[in-house]
Protein backbone atom coordinates (compact mmCIF):
# COMPACT_ATOMS: atom_id res chain seq x y z
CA UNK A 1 64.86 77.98 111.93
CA UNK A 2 65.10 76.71 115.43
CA UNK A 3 68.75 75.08 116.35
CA UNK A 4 68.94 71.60 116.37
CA UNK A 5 68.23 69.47 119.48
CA UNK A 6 69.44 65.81 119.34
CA UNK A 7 73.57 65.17 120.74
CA UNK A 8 74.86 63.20 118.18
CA UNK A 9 75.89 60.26 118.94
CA UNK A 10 77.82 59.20 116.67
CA UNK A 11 75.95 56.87 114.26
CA UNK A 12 73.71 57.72 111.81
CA UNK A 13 70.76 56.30 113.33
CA UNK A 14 66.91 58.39 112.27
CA UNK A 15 67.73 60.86 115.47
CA UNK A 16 71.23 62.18 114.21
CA UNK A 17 70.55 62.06 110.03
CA UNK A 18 67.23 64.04 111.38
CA UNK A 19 69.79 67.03 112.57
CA UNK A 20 70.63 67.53 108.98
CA UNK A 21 68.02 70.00 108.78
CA UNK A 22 70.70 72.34 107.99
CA UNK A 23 72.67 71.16 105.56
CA UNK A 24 69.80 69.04 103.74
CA UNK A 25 65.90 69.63 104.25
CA UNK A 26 66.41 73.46 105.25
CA UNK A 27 68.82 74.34 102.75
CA UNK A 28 70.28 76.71 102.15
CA UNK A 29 71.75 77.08 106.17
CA UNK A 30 70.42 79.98 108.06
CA UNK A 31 72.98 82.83 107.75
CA UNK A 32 71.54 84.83 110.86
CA UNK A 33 70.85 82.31 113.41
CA UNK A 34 74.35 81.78 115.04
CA UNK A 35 75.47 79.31 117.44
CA UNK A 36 78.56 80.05 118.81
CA UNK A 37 80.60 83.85 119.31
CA UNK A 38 82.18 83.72 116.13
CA UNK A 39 79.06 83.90 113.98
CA UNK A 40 77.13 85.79 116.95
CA UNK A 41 79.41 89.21 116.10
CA UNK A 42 78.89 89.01 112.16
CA UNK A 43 75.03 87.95 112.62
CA UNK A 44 74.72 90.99 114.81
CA UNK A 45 76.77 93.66 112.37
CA UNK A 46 74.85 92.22 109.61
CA UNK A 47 71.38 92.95 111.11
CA UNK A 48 73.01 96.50 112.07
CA UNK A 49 73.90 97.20 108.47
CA UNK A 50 70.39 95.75 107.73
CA UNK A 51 68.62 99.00 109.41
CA UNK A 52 71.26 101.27 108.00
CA UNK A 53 70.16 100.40 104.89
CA UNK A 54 66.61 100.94 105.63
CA UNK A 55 66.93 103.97 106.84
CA UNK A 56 69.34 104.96 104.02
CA UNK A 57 66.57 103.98 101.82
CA UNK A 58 63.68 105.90 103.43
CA UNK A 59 66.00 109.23 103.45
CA UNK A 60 66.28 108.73 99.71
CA UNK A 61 62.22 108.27 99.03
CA UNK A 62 61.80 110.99 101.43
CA UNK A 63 64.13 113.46 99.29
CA UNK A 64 62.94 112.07 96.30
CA UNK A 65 59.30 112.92 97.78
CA UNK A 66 60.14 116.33 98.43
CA UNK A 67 61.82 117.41 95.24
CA UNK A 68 59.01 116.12 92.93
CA UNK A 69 56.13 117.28 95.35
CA UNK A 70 56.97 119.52 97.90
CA UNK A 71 56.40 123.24 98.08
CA UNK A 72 58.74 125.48 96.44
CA UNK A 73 59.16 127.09 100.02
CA UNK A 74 60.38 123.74 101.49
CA UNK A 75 62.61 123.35 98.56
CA UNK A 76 64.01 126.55 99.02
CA UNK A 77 64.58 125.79 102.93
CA UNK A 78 66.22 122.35 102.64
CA UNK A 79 68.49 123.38 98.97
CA UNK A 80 71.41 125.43 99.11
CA UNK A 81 75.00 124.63 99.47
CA UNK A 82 74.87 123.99 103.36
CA UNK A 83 72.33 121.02 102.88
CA UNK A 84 74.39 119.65 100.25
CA UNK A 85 77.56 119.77 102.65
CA UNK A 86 75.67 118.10 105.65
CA UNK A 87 73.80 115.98 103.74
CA UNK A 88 76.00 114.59 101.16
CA UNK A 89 79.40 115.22 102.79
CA UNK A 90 79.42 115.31 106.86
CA UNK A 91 76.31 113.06 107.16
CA UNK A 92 78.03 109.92 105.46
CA UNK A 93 81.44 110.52 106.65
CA UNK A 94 80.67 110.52 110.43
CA UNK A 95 78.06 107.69 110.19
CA UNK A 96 80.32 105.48 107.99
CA UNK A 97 83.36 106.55 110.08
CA UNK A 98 81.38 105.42 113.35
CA UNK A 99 80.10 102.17 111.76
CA UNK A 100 83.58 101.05 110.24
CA UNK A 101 85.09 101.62 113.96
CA UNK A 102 82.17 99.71 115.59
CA UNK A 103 82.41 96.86 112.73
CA UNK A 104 86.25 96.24 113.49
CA UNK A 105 85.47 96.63 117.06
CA UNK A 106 82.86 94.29 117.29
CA UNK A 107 84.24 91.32 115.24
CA UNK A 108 87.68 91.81 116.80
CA UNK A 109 87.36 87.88 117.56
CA UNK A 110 87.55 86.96 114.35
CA UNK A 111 90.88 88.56 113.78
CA UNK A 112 92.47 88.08 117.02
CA UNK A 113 95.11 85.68 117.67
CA UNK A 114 93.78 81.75 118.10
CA UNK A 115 95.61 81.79 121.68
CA UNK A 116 94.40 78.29 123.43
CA UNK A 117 92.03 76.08 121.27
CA UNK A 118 90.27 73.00 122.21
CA UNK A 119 91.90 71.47 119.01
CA UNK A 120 93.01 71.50 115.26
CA UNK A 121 91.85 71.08 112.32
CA UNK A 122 93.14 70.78 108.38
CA UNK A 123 90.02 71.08 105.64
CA UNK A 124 91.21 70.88 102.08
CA UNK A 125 88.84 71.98 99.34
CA UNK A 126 88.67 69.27 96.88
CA UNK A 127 86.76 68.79 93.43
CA UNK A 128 84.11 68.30 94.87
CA UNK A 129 84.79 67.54 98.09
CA UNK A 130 86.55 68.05 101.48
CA UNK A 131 88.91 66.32 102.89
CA UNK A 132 89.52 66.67 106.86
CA UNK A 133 92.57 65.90 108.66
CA UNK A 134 92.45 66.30 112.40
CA UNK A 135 95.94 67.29 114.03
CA UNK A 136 98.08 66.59 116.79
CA UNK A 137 100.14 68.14 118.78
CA UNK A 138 103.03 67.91 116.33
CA UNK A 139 100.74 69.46 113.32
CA UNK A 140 100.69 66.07 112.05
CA UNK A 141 97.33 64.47 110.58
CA UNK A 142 96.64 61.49 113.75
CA UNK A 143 92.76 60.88 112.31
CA UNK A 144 91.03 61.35 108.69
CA UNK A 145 87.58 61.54 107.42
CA UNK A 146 85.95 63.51 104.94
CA UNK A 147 83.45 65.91 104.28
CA UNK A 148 82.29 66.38 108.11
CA UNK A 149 84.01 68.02 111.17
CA UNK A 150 83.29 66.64 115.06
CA UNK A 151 84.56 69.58 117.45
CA UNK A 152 83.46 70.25 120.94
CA UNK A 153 81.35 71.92 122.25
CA UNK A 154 81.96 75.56 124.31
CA UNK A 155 85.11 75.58 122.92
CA UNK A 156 87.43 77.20 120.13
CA UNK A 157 88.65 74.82 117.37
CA UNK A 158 91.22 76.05 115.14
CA UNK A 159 91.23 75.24 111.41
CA UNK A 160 93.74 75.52 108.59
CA UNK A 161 91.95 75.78 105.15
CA UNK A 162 93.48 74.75 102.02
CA UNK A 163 92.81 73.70 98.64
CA UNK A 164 94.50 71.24 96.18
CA UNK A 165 93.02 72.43 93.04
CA UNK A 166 91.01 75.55 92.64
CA UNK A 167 89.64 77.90 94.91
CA UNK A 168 87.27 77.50 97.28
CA UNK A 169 85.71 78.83 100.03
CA UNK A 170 84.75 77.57 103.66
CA UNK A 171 81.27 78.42 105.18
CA UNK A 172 79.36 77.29 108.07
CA UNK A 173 77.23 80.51 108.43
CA UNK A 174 76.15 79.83 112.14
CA UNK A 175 79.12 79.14 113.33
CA UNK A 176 81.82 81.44 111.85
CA UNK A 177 82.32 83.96 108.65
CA UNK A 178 83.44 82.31 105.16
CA UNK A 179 86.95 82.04 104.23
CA UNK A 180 88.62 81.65 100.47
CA UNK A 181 90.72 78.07 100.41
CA UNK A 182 93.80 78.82 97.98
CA UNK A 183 95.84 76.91 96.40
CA UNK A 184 99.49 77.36 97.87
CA UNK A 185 98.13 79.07 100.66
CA UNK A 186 97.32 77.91 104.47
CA UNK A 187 94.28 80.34 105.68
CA UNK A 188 92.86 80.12 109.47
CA UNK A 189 89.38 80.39 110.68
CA UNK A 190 88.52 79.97 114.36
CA UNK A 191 84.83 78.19 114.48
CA UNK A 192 82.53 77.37 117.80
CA UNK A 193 79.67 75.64 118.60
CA UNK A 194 77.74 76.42 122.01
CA UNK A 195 75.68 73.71 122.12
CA UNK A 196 75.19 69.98 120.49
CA UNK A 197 74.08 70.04 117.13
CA UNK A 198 74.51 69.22 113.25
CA UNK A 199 75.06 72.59 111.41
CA UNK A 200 75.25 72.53 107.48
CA UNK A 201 78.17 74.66 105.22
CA UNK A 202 78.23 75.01 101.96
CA UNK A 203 80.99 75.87 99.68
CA UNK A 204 81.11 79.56 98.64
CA UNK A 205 83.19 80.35 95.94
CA UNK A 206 82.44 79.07 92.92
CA UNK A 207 84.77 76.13 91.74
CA UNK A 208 83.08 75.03 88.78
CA UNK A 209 81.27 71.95 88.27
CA UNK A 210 79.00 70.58 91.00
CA UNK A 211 79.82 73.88 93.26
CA UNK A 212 76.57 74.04 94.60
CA UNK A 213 76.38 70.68 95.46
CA UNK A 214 79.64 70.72 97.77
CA UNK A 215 78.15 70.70 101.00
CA UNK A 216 79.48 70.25 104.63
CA UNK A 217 78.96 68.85 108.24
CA UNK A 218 79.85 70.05 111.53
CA UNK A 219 78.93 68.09 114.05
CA UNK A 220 79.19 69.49 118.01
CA UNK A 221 79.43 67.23 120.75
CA UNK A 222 79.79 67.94 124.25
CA UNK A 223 83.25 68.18 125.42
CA UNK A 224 82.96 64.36 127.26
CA UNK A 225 80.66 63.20 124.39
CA UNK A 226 83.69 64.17 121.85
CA UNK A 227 86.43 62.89 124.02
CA UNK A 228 84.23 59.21 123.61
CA UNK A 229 84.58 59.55 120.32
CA UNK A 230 87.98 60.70 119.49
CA UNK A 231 88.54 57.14 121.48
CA UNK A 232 86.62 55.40 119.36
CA UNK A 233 87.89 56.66 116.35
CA UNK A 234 91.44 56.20 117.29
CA UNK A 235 91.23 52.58 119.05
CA UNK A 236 89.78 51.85 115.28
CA UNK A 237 92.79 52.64 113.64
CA UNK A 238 94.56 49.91 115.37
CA UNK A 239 92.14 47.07 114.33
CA UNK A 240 91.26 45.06 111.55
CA UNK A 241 88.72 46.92 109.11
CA UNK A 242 85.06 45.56 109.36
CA UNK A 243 83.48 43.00 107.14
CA UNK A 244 86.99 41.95 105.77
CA UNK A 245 85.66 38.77 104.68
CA UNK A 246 82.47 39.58 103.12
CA UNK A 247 81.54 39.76 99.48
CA UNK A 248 81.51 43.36 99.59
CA UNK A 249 84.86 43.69 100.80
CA UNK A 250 86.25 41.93 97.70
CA UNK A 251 84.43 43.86 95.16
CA UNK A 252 85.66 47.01 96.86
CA UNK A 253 89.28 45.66 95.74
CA UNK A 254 88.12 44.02 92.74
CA UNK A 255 86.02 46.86 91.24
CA UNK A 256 88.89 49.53 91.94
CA UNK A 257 87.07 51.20 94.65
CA UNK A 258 90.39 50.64 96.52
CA UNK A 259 92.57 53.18 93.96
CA UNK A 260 90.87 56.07 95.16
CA UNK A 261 89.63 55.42 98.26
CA UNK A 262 91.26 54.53 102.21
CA UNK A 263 89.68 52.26 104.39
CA UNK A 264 92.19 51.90 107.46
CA UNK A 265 93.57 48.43 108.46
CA UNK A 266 92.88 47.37 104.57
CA UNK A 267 94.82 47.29 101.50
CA UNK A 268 92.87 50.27 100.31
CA UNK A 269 95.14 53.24 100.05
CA UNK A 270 94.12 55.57 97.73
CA UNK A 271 94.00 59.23 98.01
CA UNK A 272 91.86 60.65 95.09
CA UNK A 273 88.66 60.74 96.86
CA UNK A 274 87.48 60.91 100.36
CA UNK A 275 88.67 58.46 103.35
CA UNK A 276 86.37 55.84 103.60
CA UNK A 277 87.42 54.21 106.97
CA UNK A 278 84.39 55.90 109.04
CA UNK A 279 81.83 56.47 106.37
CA UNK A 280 79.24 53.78 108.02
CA UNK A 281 78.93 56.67 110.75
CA UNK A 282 78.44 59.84 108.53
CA UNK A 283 76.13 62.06 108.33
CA UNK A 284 75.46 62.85 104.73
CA UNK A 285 76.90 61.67 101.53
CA UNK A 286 78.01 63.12 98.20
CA UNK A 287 79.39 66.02 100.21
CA UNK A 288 76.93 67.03 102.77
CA UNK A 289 73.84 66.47 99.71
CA UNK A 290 72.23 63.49 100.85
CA UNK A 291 71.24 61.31 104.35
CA UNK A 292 73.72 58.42 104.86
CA UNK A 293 71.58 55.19 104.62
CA UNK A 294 71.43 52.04 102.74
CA UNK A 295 69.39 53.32 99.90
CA UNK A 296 71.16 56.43 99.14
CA UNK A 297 74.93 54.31 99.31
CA UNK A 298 72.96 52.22 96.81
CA UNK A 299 72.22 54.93 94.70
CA UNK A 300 75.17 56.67 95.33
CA UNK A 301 77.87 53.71 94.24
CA UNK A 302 75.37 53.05 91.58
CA UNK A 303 75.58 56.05 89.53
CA UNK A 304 76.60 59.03 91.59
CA UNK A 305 76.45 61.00 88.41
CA UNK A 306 73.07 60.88 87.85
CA UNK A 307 72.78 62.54 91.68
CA UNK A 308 75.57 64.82 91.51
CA UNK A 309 76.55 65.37 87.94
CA UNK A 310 80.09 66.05 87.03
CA UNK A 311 81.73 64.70 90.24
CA UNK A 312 85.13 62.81 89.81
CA UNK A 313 83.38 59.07 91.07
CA UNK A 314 82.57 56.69 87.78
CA UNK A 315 79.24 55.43 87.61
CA UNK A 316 78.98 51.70 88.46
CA UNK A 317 75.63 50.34 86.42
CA UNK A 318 77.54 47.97 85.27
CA UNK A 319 77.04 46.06 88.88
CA UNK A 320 74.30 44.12 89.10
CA UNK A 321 71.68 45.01 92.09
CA UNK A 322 73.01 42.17 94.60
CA UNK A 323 76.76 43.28 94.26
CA UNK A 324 75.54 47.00 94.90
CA UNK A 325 73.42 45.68 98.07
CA UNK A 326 77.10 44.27 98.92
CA UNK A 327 79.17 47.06 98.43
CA UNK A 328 76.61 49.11 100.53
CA UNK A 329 76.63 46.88 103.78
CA UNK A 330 80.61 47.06 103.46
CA UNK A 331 80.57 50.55 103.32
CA UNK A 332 77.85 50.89 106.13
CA UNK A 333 79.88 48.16 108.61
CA UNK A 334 83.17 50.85 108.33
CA UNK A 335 82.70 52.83 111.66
């Protein structure tokens, strides 16, 4: 699968929700098409371990060959005690000894200490969801949003993985290796991006329920393109949320969307499910599982169960169609 070419922008206009290919129309994510170092070293090792096992395999069916159908002279030249020692002994220990010393070698930068990164991170595995907290220089959250990632591009971002309930794991195959979320325990993973793009994750442990459904977003901008929005997203914080007055801002209260959701510079406080304040500009919904637009935020708020069964959000059929449309242009005018 070729990367993906549009710079996001931002807003989930056709071009961006068209670089989910990734995380929605070519799931699952391509695990050996990196785009950045991180994933470059264990794409490469894995294609290495690839041949080894090829060739493994065509030593066996050539042994096999020769002990049902070769001569009894050939079998006589290649049995014995000394073929047995090379073959079974010396043969695997210097070719495994040489690959485990290439293998740490070459994904060193995995392991190595973060030194200076463009920024930091904090996912938190969720059931069944992620919720992202991006820090400051203090380690305090300054920004939150859920279920997606915007980093830079060309440069290292830092994240600290946890998990609030079971565990998890953290995967966004082209840009770095997976990494188990814990509960009670802070795990770092060092991701990059080297060019613009939307790349898909996917959870990888299994966590029960709708595991397979708990899908993720990394979006890459370039550096100047990021530092726009980081702006944006911050000068937001200090205003009045969007569409205060509006019909579907009062069923959001009235409905008790507003116990388990945030939407900044509203009452709207709660913590249970994912922040709500930027969702207009997401990607995806449900967790990286379907294209944010008007008809699937219909659907969604609707009855998400019937989409992603066994997630922790009530079904609302209930609501008539016209307080649905509502709630959907609220949630679309939050950016």
């Amino acid at each position: 699968m070729s990367p993906p070419t549009s710079t996001p922008s931002g807003h989930n206009s056709a071009g961006p929700v068209g670089g989910l290919a990734d995380s929605l129309a070519g799931w699952p994510p391509p695990v050996l098409d990196p785009a950045g170092p991180f994933a470059g070293s264990i794409s490469t090792l894995s294609w290495i371990l690839f041949a080894m096992g090829v060739g493994v395999f065509a030593v066996v069916l050539m042994a096999l060959w020769v002990a049902l159908f070769g001569k009894e002279r050939l079998r006589e030249r290649l049995g014995g005690s000394k073929a047995i020692w090379i073959g079974g002994v010396a043969f695997p220990v210097v070719v495994l000894s040489a690959l485990l010393v290439y293998g740490l070698t070459l994904t060193r930068n995995l392991t190595a200490p973060p030194g200076p990164v463009a920024m930091t991170a904090r996912v938190t595995g969720e059931m069944w969801w992620w919720r992202v907290d991006y820090l400051g220089a203090n380690g305090q959250p300054q920004l939150r949003d859920a279920n997606e990632l915007h980093i830079p591009t060309g440069r290292t971002v830092l994240l600290e993985l946890e998990s609030n309930d079971v565990i998890h794991s953290f995967w966004v195959p082209r840009l770095s290796g997976k990494l188990d979320m814990i509960p009670g325990r802070r795990n770092v993973l060092k991701i990059q991006a080297d060019k613009p793009g939307v790349y898909g994750g996917q959870c990888a442990e299994y966590c029960g329920g709708p595991h397979a459904l708990m899908g993720f977003v990394v979006v890459a901008h370039d550096p100047a393109d990021f530092a726009r929005w980081m702006a944006a997203r911050q000068a937001r914080l200090q205003q009045p949320a969007p569409a205060a007055n509006t019909r579907g801002a009062q069923l959001f209260q009235s409905t008790g969307c507003a116990a388990c959701h945030r939407v900044a510079g509203t009452q709207a406080n709660g913590l249970a499910g994912p922040d709500l304040t930027h969702v207009g500009t997401r990607q995806s919904l449900g967790a990286g599982i379907l294209p944010n637009n008007r008809g699937t935020l219909i659907g969604w708020i609707g009855n998400s169960q019937a989409i992603k069964p066994g997630n922790r959000m009530p079904p609302y059929t209930m609501l008539p169609g016209e307080d649905l449309q509502a709630l959907a242009d609220y949630m679309q005018a939050q950016k």
